[in-house]
N, C-alpha and C. Protein backbone atom coordinates (compact mmCIF):
# COMPACT_ATOMS: atom_id res chain seq x y z
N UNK A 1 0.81 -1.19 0.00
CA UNK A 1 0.00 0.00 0.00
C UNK A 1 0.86 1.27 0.00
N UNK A 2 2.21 0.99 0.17
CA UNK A 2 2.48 2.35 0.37
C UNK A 2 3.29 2.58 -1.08
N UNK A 3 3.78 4.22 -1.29
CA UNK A 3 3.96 4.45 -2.68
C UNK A 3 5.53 4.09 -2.55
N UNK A 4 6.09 4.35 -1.88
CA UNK A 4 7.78 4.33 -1.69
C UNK A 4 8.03 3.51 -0.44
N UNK A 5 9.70 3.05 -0.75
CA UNK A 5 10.02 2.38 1.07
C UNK A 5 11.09 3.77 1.13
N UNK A 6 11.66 3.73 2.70
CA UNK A 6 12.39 4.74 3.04
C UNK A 6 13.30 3.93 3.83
N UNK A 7 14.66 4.33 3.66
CA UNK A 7 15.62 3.62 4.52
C UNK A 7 16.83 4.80 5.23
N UNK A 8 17.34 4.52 6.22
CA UNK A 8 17.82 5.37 6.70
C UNK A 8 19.13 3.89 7.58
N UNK A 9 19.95 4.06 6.47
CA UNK A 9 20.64 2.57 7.06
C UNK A 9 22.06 2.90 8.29
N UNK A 10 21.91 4.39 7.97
CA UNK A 10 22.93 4.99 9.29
C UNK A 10 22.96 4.27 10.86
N UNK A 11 21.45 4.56 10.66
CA UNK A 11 21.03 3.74 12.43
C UNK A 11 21.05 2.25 12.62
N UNK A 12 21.32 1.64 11.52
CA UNK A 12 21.20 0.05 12.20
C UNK A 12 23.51 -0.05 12.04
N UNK A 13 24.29 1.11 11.60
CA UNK A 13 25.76 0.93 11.38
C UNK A 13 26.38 0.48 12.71
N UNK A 14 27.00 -0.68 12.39
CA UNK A 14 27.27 -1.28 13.76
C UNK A 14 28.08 -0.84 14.73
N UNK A 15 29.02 0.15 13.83
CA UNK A 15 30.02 1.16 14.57
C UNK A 15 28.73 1.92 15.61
N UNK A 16 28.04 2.34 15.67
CA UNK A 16 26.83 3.50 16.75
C UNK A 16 25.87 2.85 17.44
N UNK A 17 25.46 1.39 16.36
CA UNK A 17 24.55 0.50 17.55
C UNK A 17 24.87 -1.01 17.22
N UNK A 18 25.70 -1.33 17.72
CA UNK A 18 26.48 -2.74 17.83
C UNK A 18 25.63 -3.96 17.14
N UNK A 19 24.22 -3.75 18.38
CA UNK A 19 22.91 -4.73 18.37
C UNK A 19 22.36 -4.65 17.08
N UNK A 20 22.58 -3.81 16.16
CA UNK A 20 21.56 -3.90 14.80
C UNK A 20 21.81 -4.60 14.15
N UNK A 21 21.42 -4.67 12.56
CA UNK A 21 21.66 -5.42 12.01
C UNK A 21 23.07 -4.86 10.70
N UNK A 22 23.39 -3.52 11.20
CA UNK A 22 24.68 -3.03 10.20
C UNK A 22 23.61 -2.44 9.09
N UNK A 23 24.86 -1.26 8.60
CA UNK A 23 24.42 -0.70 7.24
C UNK A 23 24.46 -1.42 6.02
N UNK A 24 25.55 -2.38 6.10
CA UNK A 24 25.29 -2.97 4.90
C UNK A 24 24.24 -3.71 4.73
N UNK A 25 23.71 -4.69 5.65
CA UNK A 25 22.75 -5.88 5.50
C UNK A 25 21.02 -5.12 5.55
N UNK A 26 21.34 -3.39 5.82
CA UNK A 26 20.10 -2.75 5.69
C UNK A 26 20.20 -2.29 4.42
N UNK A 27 21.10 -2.12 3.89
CA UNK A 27 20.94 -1.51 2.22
C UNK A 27 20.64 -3.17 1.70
N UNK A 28 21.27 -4.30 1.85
CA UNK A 28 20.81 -5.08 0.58
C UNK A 28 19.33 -5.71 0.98
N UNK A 29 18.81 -5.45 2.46
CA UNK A 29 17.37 -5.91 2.61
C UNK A 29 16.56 -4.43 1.67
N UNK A 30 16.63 -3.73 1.94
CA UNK A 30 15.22 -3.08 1.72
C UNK A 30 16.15 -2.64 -0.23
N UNK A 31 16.88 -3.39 -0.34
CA UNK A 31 16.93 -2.87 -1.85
C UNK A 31 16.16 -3.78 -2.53
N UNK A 32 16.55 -5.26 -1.48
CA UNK A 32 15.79 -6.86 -2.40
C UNK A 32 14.07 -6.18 -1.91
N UNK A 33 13.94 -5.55 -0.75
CA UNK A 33 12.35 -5.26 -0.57
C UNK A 33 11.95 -4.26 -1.91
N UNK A 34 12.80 -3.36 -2.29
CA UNK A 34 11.86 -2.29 -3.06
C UNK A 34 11.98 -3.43 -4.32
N UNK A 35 12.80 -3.97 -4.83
CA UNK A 35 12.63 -4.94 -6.03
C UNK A 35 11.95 -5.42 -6.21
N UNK A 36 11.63 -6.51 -5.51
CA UNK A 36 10.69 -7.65 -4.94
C UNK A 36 9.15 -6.55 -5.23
N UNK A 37 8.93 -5.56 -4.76
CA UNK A 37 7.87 -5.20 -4.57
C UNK A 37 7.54 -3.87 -5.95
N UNK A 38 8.90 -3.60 -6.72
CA UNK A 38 8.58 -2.76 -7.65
C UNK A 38 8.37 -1.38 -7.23
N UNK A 39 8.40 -0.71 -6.28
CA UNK A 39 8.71 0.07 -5.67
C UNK A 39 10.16 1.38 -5.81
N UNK A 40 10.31 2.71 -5.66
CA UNK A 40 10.75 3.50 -5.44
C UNK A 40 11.80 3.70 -4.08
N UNK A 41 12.64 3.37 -3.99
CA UNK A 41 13.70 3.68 -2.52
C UNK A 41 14.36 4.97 -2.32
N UNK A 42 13.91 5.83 -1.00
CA UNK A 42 14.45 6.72 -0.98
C UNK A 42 15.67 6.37 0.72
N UNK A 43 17.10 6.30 0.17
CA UNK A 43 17.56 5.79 1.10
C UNK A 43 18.48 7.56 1.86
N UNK A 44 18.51 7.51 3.15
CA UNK A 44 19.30 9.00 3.34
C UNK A 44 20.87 8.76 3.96
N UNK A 45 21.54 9.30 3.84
CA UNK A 45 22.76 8.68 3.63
C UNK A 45 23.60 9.80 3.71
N UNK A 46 24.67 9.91 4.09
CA UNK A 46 25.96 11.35 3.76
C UNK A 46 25.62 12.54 4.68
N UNK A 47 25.06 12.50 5.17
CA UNK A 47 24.29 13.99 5.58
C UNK A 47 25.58 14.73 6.75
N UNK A 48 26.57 14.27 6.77
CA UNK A 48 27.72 15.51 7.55
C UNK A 48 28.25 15.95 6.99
N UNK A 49 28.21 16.24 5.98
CA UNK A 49 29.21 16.17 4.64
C UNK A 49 30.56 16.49 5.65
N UNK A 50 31.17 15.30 5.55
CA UNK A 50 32.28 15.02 6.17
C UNK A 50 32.73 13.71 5.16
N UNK A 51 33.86 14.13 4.58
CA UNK A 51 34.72 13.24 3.57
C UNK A 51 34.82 11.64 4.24
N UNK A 52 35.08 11.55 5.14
CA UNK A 52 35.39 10.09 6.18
C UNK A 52 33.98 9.42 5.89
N UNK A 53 32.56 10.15 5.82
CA UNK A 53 31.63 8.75 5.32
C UNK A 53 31.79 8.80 4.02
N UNK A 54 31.27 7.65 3.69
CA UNK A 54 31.47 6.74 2.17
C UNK A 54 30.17 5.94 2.29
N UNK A 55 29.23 6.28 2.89
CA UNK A 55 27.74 5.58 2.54
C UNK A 55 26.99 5.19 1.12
N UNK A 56 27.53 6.70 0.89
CA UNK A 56 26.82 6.40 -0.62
C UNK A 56 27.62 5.34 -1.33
N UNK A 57 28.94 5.52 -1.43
CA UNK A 57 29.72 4.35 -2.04
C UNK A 57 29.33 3.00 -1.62
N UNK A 58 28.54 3.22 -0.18
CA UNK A 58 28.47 1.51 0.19
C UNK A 58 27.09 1.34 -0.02
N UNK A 59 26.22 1.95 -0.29
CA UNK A 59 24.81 1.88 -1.12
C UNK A 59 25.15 1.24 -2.66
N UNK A 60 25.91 2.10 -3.17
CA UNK A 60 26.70 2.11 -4.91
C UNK A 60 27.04 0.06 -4.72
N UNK A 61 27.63 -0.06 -3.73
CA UNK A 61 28.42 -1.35 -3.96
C UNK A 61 26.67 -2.38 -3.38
N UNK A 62 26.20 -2.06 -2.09
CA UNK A 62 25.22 -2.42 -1.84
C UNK A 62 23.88 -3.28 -3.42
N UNK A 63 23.98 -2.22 -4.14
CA UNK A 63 23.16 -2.53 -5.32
C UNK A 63 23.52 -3.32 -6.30
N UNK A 64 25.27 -3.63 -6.65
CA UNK A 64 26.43 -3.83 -7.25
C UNK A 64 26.22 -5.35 -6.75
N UNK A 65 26.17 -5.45 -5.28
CA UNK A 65 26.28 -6.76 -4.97
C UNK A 65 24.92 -7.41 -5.07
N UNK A 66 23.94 -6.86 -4.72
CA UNK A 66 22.38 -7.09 -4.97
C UNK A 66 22.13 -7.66 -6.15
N UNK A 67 23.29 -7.28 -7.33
CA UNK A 67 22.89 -7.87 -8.89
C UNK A 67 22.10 -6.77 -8.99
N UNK A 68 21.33 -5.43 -8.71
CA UNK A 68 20.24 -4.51 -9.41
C UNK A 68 20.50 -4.12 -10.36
N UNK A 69 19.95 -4.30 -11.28
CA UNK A 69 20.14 -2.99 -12.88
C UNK A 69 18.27 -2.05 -12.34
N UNK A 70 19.04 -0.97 -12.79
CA UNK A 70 17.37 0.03 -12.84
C UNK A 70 17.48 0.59 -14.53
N UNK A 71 17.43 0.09 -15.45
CA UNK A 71 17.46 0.47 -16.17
C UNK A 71 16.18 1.77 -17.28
N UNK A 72 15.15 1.46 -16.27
CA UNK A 72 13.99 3.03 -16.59
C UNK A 72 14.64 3.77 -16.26
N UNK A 73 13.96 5.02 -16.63
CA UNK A 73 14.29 6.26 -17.51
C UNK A 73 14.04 7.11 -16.03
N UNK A 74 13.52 6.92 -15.42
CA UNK A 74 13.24 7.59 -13.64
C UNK A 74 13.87 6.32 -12.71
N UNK A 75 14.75 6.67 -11.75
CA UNK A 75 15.37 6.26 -10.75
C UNK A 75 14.51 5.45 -9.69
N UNK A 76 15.00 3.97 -9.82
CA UNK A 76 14.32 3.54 -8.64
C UNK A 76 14.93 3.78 -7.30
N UNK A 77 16.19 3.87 -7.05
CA UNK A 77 16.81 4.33 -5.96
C UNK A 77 17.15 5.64 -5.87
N UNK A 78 16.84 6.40 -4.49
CA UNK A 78 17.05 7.96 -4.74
C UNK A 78 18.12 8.28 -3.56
N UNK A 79 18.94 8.67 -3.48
CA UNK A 79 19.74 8.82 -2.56
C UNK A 79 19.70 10.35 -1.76
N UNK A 80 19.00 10.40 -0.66
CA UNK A 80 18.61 11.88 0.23
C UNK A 80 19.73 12.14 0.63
N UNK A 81 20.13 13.21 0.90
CA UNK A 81 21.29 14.41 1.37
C UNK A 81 22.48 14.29 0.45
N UNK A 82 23.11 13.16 0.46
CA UNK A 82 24.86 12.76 -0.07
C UNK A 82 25.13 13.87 -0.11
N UNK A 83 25.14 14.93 1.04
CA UNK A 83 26.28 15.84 1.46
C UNK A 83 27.80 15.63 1.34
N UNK A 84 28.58 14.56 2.11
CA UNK A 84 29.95 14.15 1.92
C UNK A 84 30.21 14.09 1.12
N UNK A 85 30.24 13.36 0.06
CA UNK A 85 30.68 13.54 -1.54
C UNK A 85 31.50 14.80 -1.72
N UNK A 86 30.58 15.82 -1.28
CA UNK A 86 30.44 17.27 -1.97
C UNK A 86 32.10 17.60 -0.76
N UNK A 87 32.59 16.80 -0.41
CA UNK A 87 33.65 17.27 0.16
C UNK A 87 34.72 16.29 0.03
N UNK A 88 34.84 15.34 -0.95
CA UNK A 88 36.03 14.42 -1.00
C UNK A 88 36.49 15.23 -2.10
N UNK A 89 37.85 14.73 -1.98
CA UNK A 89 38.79 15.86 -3.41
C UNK A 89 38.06 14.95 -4.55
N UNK A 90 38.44 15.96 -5.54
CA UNK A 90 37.83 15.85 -7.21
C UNK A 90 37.80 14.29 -7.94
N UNK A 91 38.95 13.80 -7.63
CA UNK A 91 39.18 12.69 -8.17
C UNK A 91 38.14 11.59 -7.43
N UNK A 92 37.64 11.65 -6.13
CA UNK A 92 36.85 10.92 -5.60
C UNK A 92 34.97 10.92 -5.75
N UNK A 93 35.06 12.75 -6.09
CA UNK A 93 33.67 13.15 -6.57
C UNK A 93 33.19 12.53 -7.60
N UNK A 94 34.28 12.97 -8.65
CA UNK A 94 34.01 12.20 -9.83
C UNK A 94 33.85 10.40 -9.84
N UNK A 95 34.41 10.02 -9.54
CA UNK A 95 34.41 8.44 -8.99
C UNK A 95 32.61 8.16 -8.84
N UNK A 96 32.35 8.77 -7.58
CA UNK A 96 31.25 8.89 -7.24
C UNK A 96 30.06 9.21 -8.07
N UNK A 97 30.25 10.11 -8.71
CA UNK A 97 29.28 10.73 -9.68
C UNK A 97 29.14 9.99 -11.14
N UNK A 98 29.94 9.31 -11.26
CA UNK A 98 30.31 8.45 -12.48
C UNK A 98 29.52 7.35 -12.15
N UNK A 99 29.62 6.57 -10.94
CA UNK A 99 29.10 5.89 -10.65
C UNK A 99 27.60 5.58 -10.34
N UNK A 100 27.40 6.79 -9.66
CA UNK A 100 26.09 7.15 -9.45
C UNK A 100 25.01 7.27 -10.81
N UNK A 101 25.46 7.80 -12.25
CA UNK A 101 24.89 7.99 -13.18
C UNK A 101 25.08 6.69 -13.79
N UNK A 102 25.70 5.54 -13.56
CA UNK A 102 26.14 4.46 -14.22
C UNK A 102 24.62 3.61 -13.67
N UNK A 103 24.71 4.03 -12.54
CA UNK A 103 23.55 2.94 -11.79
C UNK A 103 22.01 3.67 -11.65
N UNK A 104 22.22 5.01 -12.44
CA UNK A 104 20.53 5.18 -12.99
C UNK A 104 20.03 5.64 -11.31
């Protein structure tokens, strides 16, 4: 019933809460959930923009390992804030951004 899933995989990172289930194993559940269900993912991610996270990269690999292609023309995965990016030197932005347009 609902139009989108929302993930926020910061809070289950085992580095801040030991007991969860980790960021990674929350990006490849609710990526196999929005698949599975055809669905829109808006995951939030980066938001200190502080160069030291690499979330989005581990979303990027997250989907990579998932096997996902999104190949429509509108994005099934949407990535909220990716502030940090916007502060790794050039050669890493680009990395990122290359990547990011590679995976739609």
């Amino acid at each position: 019933m609902a139009d989108l899933i929302g993930s926020l995989p910061e809070r289950d990172d085992h580095a801040l809460y030991p007991d969860h289930i980790g960021f990674d194993e929350n990006c490849r559940r609710t990526l196999e959930l929005t698949a599975r269900l055809g669905k829109q993912i808006h995951i939030h991610t980066d938001q200190k923009n502080d160069p030291s996270e690499k979330g989005t990269r581990q979303v990027l690999s997250a989907i990579a390992d998932v096997g996902l292609t999104y190949p429509e023309t509108e994005p099934k995965v949407w990535l909220v804030h990716v502030l940090s990016p916007s502060s790794y030197d050039q050669h890493e932005f680009n990395d990122v951004a290359a990547e990011m347009a590679e995976r739609n």
